[in-house]
Protein backbone atom coordinates (compact mmCIF):
# COMPACT_ATOMS: atom_id res chain seq x y z
CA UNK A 1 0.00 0.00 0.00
CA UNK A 2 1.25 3.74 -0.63
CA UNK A 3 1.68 6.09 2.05
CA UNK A 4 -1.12 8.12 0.63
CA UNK A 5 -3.61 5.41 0.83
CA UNK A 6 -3.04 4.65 4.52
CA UNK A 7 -3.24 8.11 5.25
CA UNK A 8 -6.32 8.28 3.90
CA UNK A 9 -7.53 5.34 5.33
CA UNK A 10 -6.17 6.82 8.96
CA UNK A 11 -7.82 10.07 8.44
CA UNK A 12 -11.38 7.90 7.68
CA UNK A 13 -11.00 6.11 10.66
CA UNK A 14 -10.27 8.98 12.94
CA UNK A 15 -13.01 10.84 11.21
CA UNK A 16 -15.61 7.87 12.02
CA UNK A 17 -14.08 7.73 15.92
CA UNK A 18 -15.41 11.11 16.45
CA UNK A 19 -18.27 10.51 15.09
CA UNK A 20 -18.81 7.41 17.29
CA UNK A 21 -17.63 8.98 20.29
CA UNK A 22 -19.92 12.06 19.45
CA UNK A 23 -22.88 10.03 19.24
CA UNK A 24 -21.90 7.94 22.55
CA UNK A 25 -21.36 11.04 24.35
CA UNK A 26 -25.20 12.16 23.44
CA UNK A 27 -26.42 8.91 23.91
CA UNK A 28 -25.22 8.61 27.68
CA UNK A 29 -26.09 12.18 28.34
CA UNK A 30 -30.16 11.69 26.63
CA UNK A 31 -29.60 8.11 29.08
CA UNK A 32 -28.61 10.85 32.03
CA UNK A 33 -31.41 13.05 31.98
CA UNK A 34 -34.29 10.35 31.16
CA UNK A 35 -32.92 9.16 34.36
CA UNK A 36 -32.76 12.18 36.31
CA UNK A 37 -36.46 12.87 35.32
CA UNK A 38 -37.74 9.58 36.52
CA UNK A 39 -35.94 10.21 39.45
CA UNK A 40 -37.65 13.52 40.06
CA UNK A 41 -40.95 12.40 38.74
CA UNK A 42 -41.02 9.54 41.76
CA UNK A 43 -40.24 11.76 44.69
């Protein structure tokens, strides 16, 4: 493989990381405050 190719290939994989960790970092937070709420809503 050429140098160019794995950098590109790098680059897409660091690209879809983000956008995994993005979307974990919402998920947990939405998970967070659904919690909180219930919380609230039974006291």
């Amino acid at each position: 493989m050429a140098k160019e190719e794995i950098k590109k290939i790098l680059e897409n994989s660091k690209k879809e990381l983000d956008k995994d960790y993005d979307n974990s970092v919402k998920s947990i937070k939405d998970d967070l405050s659904s919690f909180k709420k219930k919380t609230l809503d039974r006291i």
